[in-house]
Protein backbone atom coordinates (compact mmCIF):
# COMPACT_ATOMS: atom_id res chain seq x y z
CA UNK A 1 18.85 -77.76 -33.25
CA UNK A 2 22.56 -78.81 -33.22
CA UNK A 3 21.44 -82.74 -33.25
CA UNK A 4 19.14 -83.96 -35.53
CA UNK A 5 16.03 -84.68 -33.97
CA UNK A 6 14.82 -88.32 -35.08
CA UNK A 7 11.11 -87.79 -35.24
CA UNK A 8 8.90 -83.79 -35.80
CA UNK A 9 7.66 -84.49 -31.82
CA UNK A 10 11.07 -83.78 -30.78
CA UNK A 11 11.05 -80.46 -32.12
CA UNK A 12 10.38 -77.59 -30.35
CA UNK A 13 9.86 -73.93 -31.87
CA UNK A 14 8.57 -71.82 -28.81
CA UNK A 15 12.04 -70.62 -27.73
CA UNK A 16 12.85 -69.54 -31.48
CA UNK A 17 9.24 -67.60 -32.07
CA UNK A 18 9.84 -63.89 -32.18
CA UNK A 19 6.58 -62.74 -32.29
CA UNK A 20 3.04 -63.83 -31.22
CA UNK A 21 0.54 -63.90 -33.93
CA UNK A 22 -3.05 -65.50 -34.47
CA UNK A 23 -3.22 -69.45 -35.36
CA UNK A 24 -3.04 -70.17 -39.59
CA UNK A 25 -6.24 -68.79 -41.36
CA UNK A 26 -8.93 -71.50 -41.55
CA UNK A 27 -6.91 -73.70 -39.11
CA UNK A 28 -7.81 -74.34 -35.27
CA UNK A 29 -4.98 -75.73 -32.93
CA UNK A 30 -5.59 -78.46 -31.12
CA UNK A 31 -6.02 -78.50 -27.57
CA UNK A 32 -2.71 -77.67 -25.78
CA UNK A 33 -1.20 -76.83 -29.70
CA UNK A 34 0.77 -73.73 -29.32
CA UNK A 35 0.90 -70.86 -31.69
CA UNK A 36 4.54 -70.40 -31.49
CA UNK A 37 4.39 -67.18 -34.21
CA UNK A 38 7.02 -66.53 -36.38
CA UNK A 39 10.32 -68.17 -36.26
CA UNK A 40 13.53 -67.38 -37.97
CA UNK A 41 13.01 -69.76 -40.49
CA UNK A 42 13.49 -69.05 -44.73
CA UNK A 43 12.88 -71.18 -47.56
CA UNK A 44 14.62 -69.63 -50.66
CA UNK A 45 13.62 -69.75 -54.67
CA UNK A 46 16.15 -72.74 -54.71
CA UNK A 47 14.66 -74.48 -52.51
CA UNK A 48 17.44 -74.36 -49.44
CA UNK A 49 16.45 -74.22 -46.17
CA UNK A 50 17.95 -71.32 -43.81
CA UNK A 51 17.51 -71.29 -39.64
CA UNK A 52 18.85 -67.95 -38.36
CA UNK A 53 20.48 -67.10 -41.83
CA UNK A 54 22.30 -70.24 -42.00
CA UNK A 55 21.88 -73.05 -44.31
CA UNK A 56 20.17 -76.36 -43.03
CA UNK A 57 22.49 -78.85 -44.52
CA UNK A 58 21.66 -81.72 -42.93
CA UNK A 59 19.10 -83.02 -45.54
CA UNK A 60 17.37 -85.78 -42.97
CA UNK A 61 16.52 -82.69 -40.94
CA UNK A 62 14.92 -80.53 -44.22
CA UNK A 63 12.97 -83.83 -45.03
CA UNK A 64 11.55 -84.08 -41.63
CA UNK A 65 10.49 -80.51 -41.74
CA UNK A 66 9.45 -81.38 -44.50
CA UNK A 67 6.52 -83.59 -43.64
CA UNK A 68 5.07 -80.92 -41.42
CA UNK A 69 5.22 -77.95 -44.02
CA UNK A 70 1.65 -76.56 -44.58
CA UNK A 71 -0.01 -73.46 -46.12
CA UNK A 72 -3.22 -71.79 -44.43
CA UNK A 73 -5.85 -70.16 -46.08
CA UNK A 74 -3.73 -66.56 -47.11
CA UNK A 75 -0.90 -68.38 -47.90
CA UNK A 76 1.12 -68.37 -45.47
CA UNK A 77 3.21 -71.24 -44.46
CA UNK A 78 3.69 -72.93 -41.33
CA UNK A 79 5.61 -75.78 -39.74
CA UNK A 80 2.75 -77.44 -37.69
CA UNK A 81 3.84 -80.28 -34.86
CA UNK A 82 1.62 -82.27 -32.68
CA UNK A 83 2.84 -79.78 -30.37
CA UNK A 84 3.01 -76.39 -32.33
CA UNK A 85 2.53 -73.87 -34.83
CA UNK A 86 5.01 -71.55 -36.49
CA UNK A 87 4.96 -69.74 -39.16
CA UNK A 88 8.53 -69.27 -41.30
CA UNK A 89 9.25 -67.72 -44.37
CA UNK A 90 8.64 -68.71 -48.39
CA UNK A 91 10.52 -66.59 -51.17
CA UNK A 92 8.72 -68.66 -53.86
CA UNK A 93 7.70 -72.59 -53.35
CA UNK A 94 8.92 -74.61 -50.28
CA UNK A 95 9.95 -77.29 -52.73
CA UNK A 96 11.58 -77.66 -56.18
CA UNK A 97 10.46 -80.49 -58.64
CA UNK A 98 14.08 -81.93 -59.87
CA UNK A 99 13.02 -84.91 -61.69
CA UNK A 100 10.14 -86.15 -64.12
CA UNK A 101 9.21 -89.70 -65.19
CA UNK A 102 6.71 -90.66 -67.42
CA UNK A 103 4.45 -93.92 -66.56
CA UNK A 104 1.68 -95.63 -68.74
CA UNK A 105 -0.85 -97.70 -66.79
CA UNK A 106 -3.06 -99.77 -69.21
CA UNK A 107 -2.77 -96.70 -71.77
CA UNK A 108 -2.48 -94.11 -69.36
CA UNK A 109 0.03 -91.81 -69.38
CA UNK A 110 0.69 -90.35 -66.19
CA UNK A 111 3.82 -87.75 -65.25
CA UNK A 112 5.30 -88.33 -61.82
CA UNK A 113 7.27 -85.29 -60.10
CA UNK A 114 10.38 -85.82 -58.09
CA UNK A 115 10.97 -83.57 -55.40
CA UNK A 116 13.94 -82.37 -53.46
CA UNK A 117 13.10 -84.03 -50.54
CA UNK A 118 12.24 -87.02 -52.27
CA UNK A 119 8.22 -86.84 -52.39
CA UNK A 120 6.84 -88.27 -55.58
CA UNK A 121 3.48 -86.63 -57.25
CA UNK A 122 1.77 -87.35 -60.27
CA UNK A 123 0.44 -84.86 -62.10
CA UNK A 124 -3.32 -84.82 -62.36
CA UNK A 125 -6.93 -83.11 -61.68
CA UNK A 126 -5.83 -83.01 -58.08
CA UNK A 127 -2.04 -81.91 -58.81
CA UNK A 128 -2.24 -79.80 -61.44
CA UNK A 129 0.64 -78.31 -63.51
CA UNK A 130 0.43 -74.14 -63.24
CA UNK A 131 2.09 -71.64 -65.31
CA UNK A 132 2.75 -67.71 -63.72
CA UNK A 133 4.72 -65.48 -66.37
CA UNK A 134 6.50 -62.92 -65.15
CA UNK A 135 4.94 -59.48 -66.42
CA UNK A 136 8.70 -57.87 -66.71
CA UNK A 137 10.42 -60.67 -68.17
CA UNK A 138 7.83 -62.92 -69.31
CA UNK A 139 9.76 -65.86 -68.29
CA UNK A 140 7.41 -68.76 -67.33
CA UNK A 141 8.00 -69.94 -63.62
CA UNK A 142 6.01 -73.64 -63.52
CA UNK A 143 4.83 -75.35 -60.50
CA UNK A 144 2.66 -78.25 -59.51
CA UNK A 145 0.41 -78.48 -56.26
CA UNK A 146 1.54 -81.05 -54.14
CA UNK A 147 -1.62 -81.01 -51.77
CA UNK A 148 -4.80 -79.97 -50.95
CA UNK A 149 -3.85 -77.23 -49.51
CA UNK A 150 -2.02 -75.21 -52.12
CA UNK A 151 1.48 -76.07 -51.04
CA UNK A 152 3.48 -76.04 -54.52
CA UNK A 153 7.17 -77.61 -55.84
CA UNK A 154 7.88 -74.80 -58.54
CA UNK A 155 9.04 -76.81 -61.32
CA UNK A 156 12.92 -76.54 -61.84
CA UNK A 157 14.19 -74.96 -65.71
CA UNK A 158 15.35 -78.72 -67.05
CA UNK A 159 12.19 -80.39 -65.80
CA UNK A 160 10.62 -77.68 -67.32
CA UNK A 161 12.45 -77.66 -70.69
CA UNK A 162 11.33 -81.68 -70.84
CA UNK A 163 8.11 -80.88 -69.89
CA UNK A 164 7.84 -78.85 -73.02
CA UNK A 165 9.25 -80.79 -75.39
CA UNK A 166 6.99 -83.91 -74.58
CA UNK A 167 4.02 -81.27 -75.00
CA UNK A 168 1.57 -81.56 -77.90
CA UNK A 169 1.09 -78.01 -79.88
CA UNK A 170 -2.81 -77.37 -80.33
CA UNK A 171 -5.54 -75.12 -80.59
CA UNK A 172 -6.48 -73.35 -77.53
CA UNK A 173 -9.24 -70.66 -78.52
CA UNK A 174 -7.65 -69.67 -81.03
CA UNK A 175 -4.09 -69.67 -80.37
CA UNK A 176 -1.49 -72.51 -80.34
CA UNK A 177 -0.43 -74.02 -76.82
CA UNK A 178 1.80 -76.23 -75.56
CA UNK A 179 -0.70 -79.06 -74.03
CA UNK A 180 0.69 -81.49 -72.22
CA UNK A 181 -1.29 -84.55 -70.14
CA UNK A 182 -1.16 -86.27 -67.50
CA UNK A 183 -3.58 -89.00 -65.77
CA UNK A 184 -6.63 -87.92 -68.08
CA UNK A 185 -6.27 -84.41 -67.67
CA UNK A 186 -4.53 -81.64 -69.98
CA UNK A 187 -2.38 -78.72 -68.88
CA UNK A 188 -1.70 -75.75 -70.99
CA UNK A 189 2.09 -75.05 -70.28
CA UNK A 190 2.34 -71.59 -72.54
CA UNK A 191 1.95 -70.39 -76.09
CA UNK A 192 3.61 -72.36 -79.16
CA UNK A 193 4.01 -69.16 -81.35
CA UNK A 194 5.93 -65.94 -80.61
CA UNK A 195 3.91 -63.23 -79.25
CA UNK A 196 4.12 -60.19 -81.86
């Protein structure tokens, strides 16, 4: 991995797998795919990317990973080639959302999510916005689904903070949320009054 490969098909795992293990869950290889196992491979809560406990810092090379990041069916992540499979390490989300825009088409209003390797989403039915409070702390930690299958860009504390303050305070059975929307479709971001 010293050069940086210029497409994913020139990327090989099977001499860095440690271990064998069965293909993703709910995923069949392809013929002549190999399940390469796990590979020495972390992504941490800030998003870098580690290979053998150093830092990848050669972002074209995080972006093409990137591309070939999925989750399986017990979430689990995996790099998966034309060629192979491996599975490598998540602390939290593979990717941050850094930036926010808002759009209006024809009345619309639709927030778009930056991410740190430069993937645009918009936030909608099949992106949603998801809130997970901490049960110790109670400190929200956002994210929004990037694609269909589950992989998430946990939303970063300033995105978050604007996120907030462009959200509407209403009733939600009862109690006052922060509601925000996006293309059509509302997302309850936390409660508006202090919990007693």
């Amino acid at each position: 991995m010293a050069d940086t490969p210029e497409k994913i098909e020139d990327v090989s795992f099977a001499a860095a797998a440690d271990t064998s293990c069965p293909p993703p869950k709910g995923m069949t290889p392809r013929p002549g795919q190999i399940v390469c196992g796990d590979i020495d491979m972390r992504i941490d809560a800030n998003g870098t990317w580690f290979y053998h406990g150093s830092p990848i810092t050669r972002k074209k090379l995080v972006q093409l990973f990137s591309t070939v990041v999925r989750r399986d069916e017990d979430g689990a992540y995996w790099l998966i080639t034309p060629a192979e499979m491996a599975r490598i390490k998540v602390d939290d989300a593979p990717f941050l959302a850094v930036e926010m825009i808002e759009t209006n088409d024809n009345g619309v209003k639709s927030l778009k999510f930056r991410t740190n390797v430069e993937k645009w989403v918009i936030a909608d039915q099949s992106h949603p916005i998801r809130i997970e409070v901490d049960s110790v702390t109670n400190e929200p930690h956002p994210y929004i689904q990037l694609n269909d299958d589950g992989t998430e860009a946990r939303i970063n504390r300033s995105v978050f903070y604007d996120l907030v303050n462009r959200a509407k305070v209403t009733d939600v059975m009862g109690k006052d949320m922060f509601v925000i929307e996006s293309a059509g479709t509302a997302f309850v971001l936390g409660t508006a009054t202090e919990e007693e």
